[in-house]
Protein backbone atom coordinates (compact mmCIF):
# COMPACT_ATOMS: atom_id res chain seq x y z
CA UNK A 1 84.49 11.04 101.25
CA UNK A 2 84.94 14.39 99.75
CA UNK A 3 83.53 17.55 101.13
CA UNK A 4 80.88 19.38 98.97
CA UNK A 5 82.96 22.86 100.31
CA UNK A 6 85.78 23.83 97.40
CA UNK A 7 88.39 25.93 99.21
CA UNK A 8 88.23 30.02 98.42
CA UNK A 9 90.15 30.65 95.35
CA UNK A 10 91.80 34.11 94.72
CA UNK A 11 89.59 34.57 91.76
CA UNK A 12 86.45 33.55 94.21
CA UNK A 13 87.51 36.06 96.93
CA UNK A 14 89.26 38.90 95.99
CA UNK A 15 87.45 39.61 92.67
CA UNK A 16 84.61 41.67 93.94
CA UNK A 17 87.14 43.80 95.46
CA UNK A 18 89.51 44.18 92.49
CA UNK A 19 86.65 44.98 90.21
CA UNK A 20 85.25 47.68 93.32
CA UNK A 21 88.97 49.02 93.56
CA UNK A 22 89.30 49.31 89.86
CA UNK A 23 86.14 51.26 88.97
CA UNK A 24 87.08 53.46 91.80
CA UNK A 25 89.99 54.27 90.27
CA UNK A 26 88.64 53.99 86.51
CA UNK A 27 86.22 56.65 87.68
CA UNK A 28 88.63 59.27 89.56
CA UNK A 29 90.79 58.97 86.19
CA UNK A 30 88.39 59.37 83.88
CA UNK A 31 87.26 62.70 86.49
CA UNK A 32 90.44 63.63 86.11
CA UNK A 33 91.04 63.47 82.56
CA UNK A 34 88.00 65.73 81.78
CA UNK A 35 88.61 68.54 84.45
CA UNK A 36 92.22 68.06 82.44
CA UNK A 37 90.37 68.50 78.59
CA UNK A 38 87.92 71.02 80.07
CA UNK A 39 91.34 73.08 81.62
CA UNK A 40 92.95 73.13 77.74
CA UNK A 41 89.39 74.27 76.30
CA UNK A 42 89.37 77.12 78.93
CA UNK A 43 92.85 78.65 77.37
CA UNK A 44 91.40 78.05 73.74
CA UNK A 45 88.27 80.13 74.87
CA UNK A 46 90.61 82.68 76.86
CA UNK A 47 93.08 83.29 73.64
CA UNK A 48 89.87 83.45 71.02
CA UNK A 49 88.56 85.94 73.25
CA UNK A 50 91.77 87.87 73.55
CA UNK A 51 91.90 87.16 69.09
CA UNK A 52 88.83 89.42 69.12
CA UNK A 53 89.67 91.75 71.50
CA UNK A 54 92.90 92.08 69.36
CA UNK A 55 91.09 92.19 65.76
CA UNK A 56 88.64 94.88 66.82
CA UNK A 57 91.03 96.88 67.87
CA UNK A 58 92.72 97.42 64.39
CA UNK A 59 89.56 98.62 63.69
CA UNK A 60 89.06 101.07 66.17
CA UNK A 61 90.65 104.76 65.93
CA UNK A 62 93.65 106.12 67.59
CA UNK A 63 94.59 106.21 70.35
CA UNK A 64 92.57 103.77 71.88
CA UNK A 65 92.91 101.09 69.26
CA UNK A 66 96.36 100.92 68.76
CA UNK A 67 97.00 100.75 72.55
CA UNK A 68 94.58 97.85 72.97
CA UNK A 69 96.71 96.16 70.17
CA UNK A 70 99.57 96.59 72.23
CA UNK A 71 98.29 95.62 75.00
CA UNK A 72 97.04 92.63 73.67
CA UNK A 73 100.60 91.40 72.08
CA UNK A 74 102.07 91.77 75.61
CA UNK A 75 99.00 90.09 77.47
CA UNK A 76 99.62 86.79 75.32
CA UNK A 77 103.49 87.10 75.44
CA UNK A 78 103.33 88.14 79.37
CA UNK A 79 101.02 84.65 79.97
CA UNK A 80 103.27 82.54 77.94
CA UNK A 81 106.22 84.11 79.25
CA UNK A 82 105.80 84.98 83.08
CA UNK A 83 102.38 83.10 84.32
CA UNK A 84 102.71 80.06 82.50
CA UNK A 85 105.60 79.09 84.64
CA UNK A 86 104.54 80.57 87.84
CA UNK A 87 100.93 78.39 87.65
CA UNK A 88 103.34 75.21 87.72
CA UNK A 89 103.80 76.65 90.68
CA UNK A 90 100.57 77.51 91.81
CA UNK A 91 100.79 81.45 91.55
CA UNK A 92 99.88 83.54 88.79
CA UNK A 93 101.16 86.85 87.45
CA UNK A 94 100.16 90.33 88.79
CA UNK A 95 101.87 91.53 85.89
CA UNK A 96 98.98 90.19 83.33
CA UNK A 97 96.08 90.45 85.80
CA UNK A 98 97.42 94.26 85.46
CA UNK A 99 97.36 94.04 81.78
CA UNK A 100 93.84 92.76 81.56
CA UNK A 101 92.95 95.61 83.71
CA UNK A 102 94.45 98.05 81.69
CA UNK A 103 92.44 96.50 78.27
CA UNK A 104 88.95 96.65 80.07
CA UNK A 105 90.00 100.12 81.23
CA UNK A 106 91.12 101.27 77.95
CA UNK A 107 87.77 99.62 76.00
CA UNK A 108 85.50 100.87 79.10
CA UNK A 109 86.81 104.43 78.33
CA UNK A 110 86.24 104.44 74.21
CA UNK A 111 83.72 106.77 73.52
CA UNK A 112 82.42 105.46 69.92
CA UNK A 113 81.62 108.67 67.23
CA UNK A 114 79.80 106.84 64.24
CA UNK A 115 77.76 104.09 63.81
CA UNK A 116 80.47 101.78 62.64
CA UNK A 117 82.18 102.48 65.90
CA UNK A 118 79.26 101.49 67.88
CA UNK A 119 79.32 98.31 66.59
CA UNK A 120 82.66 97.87 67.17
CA UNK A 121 82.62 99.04 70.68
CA UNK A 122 79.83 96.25 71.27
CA UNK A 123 81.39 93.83 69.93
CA UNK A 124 84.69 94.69 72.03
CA UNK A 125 82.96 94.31 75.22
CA UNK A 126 81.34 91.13 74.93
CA UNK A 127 85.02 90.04 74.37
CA UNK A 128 86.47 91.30 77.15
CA UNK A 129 84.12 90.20 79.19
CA UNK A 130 84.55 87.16 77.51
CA UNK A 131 88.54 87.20 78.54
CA UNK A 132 87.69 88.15 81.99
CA UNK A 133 85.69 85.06 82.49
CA UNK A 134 87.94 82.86 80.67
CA UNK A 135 90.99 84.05 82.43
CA UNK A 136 89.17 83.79 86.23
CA UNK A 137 88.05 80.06 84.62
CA UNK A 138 91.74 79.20 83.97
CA UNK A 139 93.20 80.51 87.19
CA UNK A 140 90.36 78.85 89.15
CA UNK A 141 91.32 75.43 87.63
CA UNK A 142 94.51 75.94 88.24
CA UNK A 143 93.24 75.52 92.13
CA UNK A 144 91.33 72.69 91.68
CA UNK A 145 91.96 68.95 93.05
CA UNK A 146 90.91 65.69 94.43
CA UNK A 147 89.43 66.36 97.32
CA UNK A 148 90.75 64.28 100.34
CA UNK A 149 87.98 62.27 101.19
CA UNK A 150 88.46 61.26 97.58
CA UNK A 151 91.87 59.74 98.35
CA UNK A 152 91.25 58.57 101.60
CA UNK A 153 88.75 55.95 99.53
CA UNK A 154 91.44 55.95 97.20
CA UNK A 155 94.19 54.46 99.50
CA UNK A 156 92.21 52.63 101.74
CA UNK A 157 90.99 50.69 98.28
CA UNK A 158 94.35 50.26 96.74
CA UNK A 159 95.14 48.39 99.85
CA UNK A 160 92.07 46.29 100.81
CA UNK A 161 92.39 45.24 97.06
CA UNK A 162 96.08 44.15 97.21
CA UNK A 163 95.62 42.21 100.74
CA UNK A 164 92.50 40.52 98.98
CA UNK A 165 94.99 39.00 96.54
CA UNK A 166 97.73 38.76 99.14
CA UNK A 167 95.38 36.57 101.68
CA UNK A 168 94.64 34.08 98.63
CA UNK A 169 96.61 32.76 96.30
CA UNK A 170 96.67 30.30 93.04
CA UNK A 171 98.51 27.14 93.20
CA UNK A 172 101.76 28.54 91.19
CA UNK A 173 103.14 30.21 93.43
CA UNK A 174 105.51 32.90 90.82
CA UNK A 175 101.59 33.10 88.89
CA UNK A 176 100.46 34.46 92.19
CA UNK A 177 103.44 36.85 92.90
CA UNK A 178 103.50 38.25 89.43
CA UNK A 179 99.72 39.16 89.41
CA UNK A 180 99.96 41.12 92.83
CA UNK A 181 103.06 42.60 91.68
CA UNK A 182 101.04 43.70 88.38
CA UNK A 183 97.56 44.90 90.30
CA UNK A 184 99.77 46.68 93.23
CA UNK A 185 101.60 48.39 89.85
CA UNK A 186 98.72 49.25 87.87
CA UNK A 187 97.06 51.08 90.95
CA UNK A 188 100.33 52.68 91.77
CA UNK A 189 100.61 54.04 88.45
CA UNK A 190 97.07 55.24 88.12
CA UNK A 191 97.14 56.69 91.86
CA UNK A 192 99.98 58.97 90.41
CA UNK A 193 98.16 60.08 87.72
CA UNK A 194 95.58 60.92 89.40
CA UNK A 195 97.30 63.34 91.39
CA UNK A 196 99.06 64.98 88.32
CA UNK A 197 95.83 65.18 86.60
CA UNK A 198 94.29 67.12 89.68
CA UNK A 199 97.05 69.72 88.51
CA UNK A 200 96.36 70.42 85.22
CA UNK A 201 99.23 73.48 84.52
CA UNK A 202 101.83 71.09 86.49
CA UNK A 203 102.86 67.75 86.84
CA UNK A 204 102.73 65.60 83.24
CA UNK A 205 100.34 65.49 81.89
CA UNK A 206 99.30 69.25 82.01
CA UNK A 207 97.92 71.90 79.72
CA UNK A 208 100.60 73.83 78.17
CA UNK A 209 100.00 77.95 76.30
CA UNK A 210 99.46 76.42 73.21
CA UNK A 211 96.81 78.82 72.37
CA UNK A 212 98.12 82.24 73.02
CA UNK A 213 100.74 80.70 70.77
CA UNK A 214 98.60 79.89 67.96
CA UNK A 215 97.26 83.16 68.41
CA UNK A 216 100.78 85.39 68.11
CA UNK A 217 101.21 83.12 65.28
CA UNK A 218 98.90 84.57 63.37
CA UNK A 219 99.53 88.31 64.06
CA UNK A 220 100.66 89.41 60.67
């Protein structure tokens, strides 16, 4: 006589981890991936604001104006040159935090004459504040990552999930092996890219200067 029991199947038993595991993991990455997009929007907003600081300056008399243009050119170049590989590092340049001092100190000190100027001079300082806050933005993403509770649940997960499937097995015996082989993989590869994403100037992916090049490019 045949018992009504059916022996525990891998799909039966380790399913409702896999499919816990995975939307742990689904979840982090998709975390990730934003706090990535939202890291290349910051440097987009930073070199549009720097754009306008630059543009208003053309417009603004000597000697102020033309040293806020200069200043300007070697912000971008001093970012893309200097900082740029020092944040794959995890520092930043003192060199451009100095030149963004120097900008707000040289708009800070315009005194505008005519109504045109005034204008001007508005406009300017909305846009370095703007840079200000889009630089502190970048430099505090720079900082940011998973934090380690985050990865303990991570871990502990990754290997619940793969002794789940591990414990029970199908009746083919290479069918079995290849699919822990390919779940222990896929969580592997998505553990590590978590951890570059958390990094989003460093590791690959990561957000490159892009914009402050777009934005020499267009210097006439």
């Amino acid at each position: 006589m045949k018992s009504g029991r059916s022996t525990p199947t891998w799909q039966d038993s380790s399913s409702p981890g896999l499919r816990s595991s995975t939307l742990c993991v689904a979840f982090v990455v998709i975390t990730g991936w934003e706090s990535l997009n939202s890291a290349h929007a910051t440097t987009y907003t930073e070199a549009d604001q720097l754009s306008n600081v630059y543009w208003i300056a053309r417009s603004l008399p000597a000697p102020q104006g033309p040293a806020i243009e200069g200043l300007a050119l070697k912000y971008a170049h001093t970012v893309i040159d200097r900082e740029w590989p020092l944040m794959n590092e995890g520092k930043t340049s003192p060199e451009a935090q100095d030149l963004l001092t120097q900008i707000r100190a040289d708009v800070f000190r315009f005194s505008p004459r005519t109504r045109q100027q005034e204008v001007l001079y508005e406009q300017v300082v909305v846009s370095v504040n703007g840079l200000t806050a889009a630089r502190r933005d970048r430099l505090d993403a720079m900082t940011e990552e998973v934090p380690e509770p985050i990865w303990v649940a991570l871990i502990a997960g990754a290997v619940i999930t793969i002794g789940f499937c591990l414990l029970f097995g199908l009746k083919n015996l290479a069918v079995h092996i290849g699919m822990v082989l390919a779940i222990a993989a896929l969580i592997t590869i998505s553990l590590i890219l978590i951890k570059d994403m958390q990094y989003p100037f460093a590791g690959n992916p990561h957000v490159g200067p892009e914009a402050f090049e777009v934005f020499l490019r267009s210097i006439p």
